[in-house]
Structure formats: C-alpha cells, structure tokens
Protein backbone atom coordinates (compact mmCIF):
# COMPACT_ATOMS: atom_id res chain seq x y z
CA UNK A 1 20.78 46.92 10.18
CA UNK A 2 22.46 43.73 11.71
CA UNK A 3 21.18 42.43 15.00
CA UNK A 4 22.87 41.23 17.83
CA UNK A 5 21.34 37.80 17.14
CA UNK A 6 22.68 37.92 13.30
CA UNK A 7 25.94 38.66 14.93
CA UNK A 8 26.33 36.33 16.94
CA UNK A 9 25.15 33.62 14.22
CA UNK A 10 28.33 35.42 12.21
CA UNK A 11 30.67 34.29 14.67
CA UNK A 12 30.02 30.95 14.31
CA UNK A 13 30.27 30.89 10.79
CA UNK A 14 33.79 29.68 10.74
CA UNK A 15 33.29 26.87 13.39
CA UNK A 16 33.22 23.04 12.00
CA UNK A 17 33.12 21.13 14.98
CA UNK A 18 31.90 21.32 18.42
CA UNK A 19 34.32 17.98 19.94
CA UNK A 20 37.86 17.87 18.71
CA UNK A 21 37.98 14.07 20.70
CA UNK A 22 34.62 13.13 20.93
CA UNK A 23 36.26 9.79 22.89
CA UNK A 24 36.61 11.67 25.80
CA UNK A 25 33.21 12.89 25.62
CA UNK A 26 32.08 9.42 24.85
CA UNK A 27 33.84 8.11 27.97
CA UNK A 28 32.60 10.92 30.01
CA UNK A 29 28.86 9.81 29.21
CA UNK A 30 29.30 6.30 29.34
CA UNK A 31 28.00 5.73 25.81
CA UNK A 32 29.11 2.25 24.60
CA UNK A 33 29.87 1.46 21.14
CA UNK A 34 27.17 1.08 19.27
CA UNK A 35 25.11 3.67 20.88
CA UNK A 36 28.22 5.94 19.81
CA UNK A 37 27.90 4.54 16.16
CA UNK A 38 24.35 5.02 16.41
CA UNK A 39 24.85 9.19 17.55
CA UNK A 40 27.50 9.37 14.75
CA UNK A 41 24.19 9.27 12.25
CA UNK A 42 23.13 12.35 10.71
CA UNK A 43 19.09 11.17 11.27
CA UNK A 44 20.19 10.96 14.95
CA UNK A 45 21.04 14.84 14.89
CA UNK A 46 17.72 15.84 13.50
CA UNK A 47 16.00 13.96 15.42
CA UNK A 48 17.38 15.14 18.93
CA UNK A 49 17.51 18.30 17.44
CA UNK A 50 13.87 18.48 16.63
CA UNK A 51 13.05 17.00 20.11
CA UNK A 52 15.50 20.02 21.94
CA UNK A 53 13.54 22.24 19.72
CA UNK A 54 9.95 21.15 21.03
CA UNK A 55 10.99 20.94 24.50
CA UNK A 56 12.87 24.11 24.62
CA UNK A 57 8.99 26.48 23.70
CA UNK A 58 8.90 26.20 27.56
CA UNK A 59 9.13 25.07 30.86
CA UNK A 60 5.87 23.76 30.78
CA UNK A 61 6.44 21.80 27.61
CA UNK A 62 10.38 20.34 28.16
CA UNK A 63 8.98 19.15 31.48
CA UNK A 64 5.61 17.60 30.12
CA UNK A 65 5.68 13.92 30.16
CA UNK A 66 5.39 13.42 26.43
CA UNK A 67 8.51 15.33 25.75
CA UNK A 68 10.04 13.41 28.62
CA UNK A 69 9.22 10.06 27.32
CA UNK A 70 9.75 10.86 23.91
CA UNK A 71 13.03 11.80 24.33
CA UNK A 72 13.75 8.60 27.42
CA UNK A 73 11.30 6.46 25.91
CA UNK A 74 11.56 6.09 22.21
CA UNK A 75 14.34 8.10 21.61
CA UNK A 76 16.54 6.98 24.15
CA UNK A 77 16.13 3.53 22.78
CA UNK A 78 16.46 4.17 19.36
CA UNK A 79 19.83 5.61 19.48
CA UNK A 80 20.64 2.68 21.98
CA UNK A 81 22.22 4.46 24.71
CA UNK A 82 21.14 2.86 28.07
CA UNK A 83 22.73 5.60 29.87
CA UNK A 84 19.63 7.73 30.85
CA UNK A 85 18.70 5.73 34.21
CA UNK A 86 22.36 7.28 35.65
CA UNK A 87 23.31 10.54 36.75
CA UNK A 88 25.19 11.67 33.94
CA UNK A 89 22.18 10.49 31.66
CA UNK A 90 19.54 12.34 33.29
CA UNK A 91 21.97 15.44 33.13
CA UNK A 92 22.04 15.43 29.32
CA UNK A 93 18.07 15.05 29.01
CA UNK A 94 17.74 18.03 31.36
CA UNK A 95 20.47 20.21 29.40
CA UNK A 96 18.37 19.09 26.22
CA UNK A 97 14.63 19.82 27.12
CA UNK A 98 15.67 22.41 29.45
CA UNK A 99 17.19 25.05 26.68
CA UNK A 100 14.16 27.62 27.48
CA UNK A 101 16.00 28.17 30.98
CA UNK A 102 19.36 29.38 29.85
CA UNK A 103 20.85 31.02 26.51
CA UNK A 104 23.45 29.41 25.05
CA UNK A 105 24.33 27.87 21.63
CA UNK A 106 21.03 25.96 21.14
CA UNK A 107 18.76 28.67 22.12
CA UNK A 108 20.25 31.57 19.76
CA UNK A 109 19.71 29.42 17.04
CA UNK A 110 16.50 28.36 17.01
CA UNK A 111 15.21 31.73 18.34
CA UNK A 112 16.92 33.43 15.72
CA UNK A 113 14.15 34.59 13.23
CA UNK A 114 16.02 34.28 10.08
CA UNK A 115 15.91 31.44 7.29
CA UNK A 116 18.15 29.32 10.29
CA UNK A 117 15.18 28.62 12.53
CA UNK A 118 14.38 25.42 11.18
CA UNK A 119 17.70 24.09 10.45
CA UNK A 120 20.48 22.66 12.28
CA UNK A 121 23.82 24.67 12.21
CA UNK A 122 26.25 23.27 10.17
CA UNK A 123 28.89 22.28 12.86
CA UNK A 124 26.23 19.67 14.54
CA UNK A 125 27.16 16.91 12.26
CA UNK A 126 26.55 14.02 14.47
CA UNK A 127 23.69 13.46 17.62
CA UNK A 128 27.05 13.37 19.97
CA UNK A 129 27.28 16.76 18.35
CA UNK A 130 23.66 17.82 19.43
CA UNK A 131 24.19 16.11 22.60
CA UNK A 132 27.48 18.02 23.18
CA UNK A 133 26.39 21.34 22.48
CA UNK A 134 23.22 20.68 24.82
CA UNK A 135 25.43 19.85 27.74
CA UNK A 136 27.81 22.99 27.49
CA UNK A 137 25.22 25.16 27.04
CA UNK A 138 23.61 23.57 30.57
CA UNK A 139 27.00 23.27 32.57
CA UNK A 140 28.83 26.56 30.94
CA UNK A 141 26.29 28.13 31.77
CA UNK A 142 25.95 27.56 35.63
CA UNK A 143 29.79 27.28 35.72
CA UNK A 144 29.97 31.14 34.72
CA UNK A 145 26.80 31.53 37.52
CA UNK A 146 29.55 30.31 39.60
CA UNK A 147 32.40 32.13 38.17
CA UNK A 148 30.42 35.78 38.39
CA UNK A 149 29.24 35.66 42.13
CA UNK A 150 31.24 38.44 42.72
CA UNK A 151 30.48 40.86 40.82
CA UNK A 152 32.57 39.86 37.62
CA UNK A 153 34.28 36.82 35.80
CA UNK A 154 37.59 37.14 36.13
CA UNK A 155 39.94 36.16 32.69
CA UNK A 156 41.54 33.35 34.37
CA UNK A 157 38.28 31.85 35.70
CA UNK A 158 37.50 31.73 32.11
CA UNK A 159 40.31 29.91 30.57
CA UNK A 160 40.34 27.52 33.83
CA UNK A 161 36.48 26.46 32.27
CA UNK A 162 37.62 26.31 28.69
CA UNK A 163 40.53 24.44 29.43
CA UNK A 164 37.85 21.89 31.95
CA UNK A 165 35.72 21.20 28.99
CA UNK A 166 38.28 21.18 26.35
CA UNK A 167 40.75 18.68 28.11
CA UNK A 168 37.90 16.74 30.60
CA UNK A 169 35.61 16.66 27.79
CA UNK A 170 36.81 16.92 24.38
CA UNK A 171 35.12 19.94 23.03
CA UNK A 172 36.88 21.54 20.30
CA UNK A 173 38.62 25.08 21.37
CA UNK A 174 37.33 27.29 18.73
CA UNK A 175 33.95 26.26 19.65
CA UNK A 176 34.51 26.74 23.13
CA UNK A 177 35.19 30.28 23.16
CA UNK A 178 32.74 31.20 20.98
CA UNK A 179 29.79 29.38 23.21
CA UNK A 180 31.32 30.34 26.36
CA UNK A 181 31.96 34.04 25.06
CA UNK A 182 27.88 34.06 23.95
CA UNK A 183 26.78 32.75 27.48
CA UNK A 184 29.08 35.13 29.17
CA UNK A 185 27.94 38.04 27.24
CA UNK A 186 23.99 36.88 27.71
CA UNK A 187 24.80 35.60 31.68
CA UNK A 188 22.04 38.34 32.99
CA UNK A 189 19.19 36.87 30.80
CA UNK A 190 19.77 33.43 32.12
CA UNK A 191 18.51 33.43 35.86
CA UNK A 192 19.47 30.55 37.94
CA UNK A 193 15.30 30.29 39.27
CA UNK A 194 14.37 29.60 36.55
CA UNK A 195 17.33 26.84 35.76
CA UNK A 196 16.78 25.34 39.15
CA UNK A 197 12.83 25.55 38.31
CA UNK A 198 12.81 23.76 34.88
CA UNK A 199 15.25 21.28 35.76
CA UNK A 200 13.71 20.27 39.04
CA UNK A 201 10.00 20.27 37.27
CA UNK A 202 11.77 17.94 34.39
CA UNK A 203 13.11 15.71 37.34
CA UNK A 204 9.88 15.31 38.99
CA UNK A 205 8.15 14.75 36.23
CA UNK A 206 9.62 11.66 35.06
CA UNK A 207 9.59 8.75 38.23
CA UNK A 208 12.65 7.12 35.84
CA UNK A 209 14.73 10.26 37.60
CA UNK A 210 16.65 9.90 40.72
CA UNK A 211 16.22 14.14 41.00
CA UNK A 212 18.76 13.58 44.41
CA UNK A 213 21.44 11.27 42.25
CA UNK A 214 21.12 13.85 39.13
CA UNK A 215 21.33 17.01 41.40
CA UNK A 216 24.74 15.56 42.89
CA UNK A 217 25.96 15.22 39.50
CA UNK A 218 25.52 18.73 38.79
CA UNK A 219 26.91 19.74 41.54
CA UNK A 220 30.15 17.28 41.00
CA UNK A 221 30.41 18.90 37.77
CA UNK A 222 30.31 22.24 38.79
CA UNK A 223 32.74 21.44 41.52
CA UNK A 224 35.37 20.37 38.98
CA UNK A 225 35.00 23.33 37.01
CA UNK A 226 35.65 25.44 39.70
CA UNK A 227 38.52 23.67 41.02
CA UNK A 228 39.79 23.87 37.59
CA UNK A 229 42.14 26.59 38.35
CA UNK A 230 43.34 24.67 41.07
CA UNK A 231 41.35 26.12 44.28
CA UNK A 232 37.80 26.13 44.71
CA UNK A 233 37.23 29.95 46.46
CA UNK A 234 34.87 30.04 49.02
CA UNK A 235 31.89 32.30 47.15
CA UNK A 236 32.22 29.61 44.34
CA UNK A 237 31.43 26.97 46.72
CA UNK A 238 28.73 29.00 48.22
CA UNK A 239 27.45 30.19 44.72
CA UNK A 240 27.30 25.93 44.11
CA UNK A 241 25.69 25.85 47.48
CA UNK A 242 22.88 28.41 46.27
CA UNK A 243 22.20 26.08 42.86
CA UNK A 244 22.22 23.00 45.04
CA UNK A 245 19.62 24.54 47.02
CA UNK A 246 17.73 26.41 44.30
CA UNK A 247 17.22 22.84 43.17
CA UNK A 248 16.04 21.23 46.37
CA UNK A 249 13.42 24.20 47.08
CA UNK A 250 12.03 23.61 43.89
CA UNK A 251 11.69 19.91 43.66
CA UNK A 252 10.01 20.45 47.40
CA UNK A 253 7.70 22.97 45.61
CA UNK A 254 6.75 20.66 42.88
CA UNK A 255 6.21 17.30 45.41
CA UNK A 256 3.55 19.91 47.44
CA UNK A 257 1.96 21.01 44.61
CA UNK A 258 1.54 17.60 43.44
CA UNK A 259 0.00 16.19 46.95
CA UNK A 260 -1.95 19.44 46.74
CA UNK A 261 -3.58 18.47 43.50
CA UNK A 262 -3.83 14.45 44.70
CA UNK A 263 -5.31 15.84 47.75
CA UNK A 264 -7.41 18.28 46.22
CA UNK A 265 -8.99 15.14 43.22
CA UNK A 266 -9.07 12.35 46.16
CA UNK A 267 -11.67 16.10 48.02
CA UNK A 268 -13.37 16.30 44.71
CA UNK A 269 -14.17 13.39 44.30
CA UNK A 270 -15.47 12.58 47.81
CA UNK A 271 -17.91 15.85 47.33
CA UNK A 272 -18.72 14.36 44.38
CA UNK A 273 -19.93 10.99 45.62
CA UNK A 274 -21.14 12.96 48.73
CA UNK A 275 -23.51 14.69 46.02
CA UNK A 276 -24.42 11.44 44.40
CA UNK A 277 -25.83 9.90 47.14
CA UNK A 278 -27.68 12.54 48.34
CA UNK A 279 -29.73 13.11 45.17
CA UNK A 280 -30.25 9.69 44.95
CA UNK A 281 -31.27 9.88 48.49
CA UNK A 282 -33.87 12.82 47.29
CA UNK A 283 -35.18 10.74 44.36
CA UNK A 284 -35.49 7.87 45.66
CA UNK A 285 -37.74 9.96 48.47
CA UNK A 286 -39.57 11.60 46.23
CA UNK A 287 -40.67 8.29 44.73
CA UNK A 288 -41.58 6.73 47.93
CA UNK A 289 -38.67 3.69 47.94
CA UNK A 290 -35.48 3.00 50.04
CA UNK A 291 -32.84 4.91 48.76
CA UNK A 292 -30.16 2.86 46.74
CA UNK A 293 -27.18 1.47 48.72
C-alpha cells in the first residue's frame, strides 16, 4: 500500500530544478561571485545537505553550538559566503538547522523511510539549490501561517506567494507548487511555537546573531509576501504580529533561563567553596592548627 509520504516523494519525481534564475536568488542573498561559484559545486550540496540533516534530529541539536558553528564556522567559510553576519544570512542558517520545526521539502525527504533517506533528491544539484529549498520551506511556510489566520487559504493568497517567490526570488514554478502545495496540505503539523521556539533558541545560541536584526528580516519578508496581492489585510498583519512576538517571548525565555543557570553555577559554586572552607576549618581543628586562609 502507498503512503502518503511515498506520494508525495511521487510528485516530485518530475521536478529538475528548484531556481529557474538563480541570479535573482543570488542577488537576494547577497552572495558574491565566487561564493556563488563555490555553491554551484556538487560537494557543496552534500555537504549542507548533511549538515541540514544533523541539525534538523531536533531542536535541541540544530540549536547546539556545534551545529551552529559548523555550519557559520567552517562551513560558512568554506563555501566563502561572508553573508552570515547580516540579516538575510542568519535567516538561511535558521531555515537550514531549523527543518525539525516545520514540514516542508527538506523534512519529507529525509524522514521518509525508504532507500531516499540518505540521499539528496535529484533536483538539488547545486548548494544554492540546498540553500534555496531550505529558505522556502522556512518562509512558505510562515507565509501560509499568515495566509490561513482565518480559517482557510484562500486560492488567490496562494498564487500571490508563488508568484512572490517565483518573480522576487527566482524559484522555478513547477517546484513552487509542488513545495507550497506539500506545506499547505501538512500546515496543521507545523505549529508556529515551536518555529518561533527553535529559531529563537538557534539565535541565542550563537552571540555571532543579531536575534533583533534577523527577527526584522523575517518579518520584512513576510510582509512582502503578504502584500503580494497588493494589500496587506489586517489579520495578516496581526497573524505577522503574533510570529513577531512568538519570537520575542521566546528569545526572553531563553536569556532567563540562561541567567537562571549562570545564577544558579555562580550559587553552586559559592556553596561549594562555602563547604570547602568549612571542612578545612573542621580538620584543621581536629588537628589542633589555624585553619588555612
């Protein structure tokens, strides 16, 4: 019997390429020429492949600092792009290690259990590819958050987000609707908590990150998209609103917890020496001699 999952990997079958001008998409990201040359290497695609596929086992992982300077460390300067101190950058590393917190492209295939778990699809020729798909699967999906606050997402709400990505960004049409018709038809399993949580915990975690400057891109971005049918209703902007401040509850849930735990050492510790001294206090009683300073 064919699964959902198998079905959806079917519809893809036919798909070659995810950008139809990957210039624009180049342009959009800042990526200067050789960094582009160096993304247009298959090694490049396996490689952020393999790192979206670590990262995405988990919040708890994608936000760990390994995978964070892995991927803005080594990675980052390997492929040459000196793009990830900016906005747009840090936007791209979230989409990448964040793919736990949303289903889209990325995640249906490597949680598919078939022969395909290990391997990347055929239409991610490039790292741009990778990089691309990564990206949509980040900002389509919290555009169609956007799209269904009331209730439903409405045909021409769809096309108006197609057309964004396709004419803004480059992507290639027949891979838009197939990516945007997957996260639409999987939009309940991806909750917007947990978005806002990962992406906020993979913020925090890496002092590189200006969380406010990457938060405002996002919510640029998802501004465009919704004005891409030429108004921006009301509930959209409140829906961005909600996001906006998903995000800033959870990065002020993360800096507590984090004073908490500095807080909590620094009282540890001072128990600790507290401890110290009086044993040595004790001993040094016991033994008749001035207790050591």
């Amino acid at each position: 019997m064919t699964t959902a999952e198998e079905i959806s990997i079917l519809e893809f079958s036919e798909i070659r390429a995810v950008l139809s001008n990957s210039e624009k998409f180049k342009i959009k990201l800042g990526i200067g020429r050789d960094a582009y040359a160096s993304l247009r290497l298959g090694k490049t695609a396996s490689l952020l492949w393999d790192v979206g596929g670590v990262a995405g086992t988990g919040a708890s992982v994608a936000a760990s600092s390994t995978v964070a300077s892995t991927f803005f460390g080594t990675l980052w300067t390997t492929i040459g792009i000196g793009t990830a101190a900016t906005p747009v950058g840090w936007v791209v590393g979230a989409a990448l290690v964040s793919g736990g917190a949303y289903y889209g492209v990325t995640r249906l295939f490597r949680s598919y259990s078939g022969s395909r778990i290990n391997e990347i699809p055929k239409f991610l020729n490039t790292g741009l590819d990778v990089l691309a798909t990564t990206i949509l699967d980040l900002m389509g999906s919290l555009a169609l958050k956007v799209a269904a606050i009331d209730g439903q997402i409405d045909p021409v709400e769809l096309e108006a987000i197609s057309e964004y990505f396709e004419k803004e960004w480059g992507y290639d049409r027949a891979y838009l609707d197939q990516a945007l018709k997957l996260m639409e038809e999987n939009i309940g399993k991806s909750r917007l908590s947990d978005m806002a949580s990962e992406l906020a915990t993979f913020a925090k975690t890496n002092p590189d990150c200006n969380f406010d400057a990457m938060r405002g891109e996002l919510r640029t971005l998802l501004i465009e998209i919704a004005e891409a049918d030429g108004h921006l209703d009301e509930r959209e902007d409140m829906a961005i609103e909600r996001i906006n401040k998903a995000l800033s509850e959870q990065s002020s849930l993360l800096a507590a917890a984090t004073d908490l735990a500095s807080a909590s050492a620094k009282n540890i510790g001072g128990l600790a020496a507290t401890a110290m001294s009086g044993l040595q206090s004790t001993l040094a009683g016991m033994k008749g001699t001035p207790p050591k300073k």
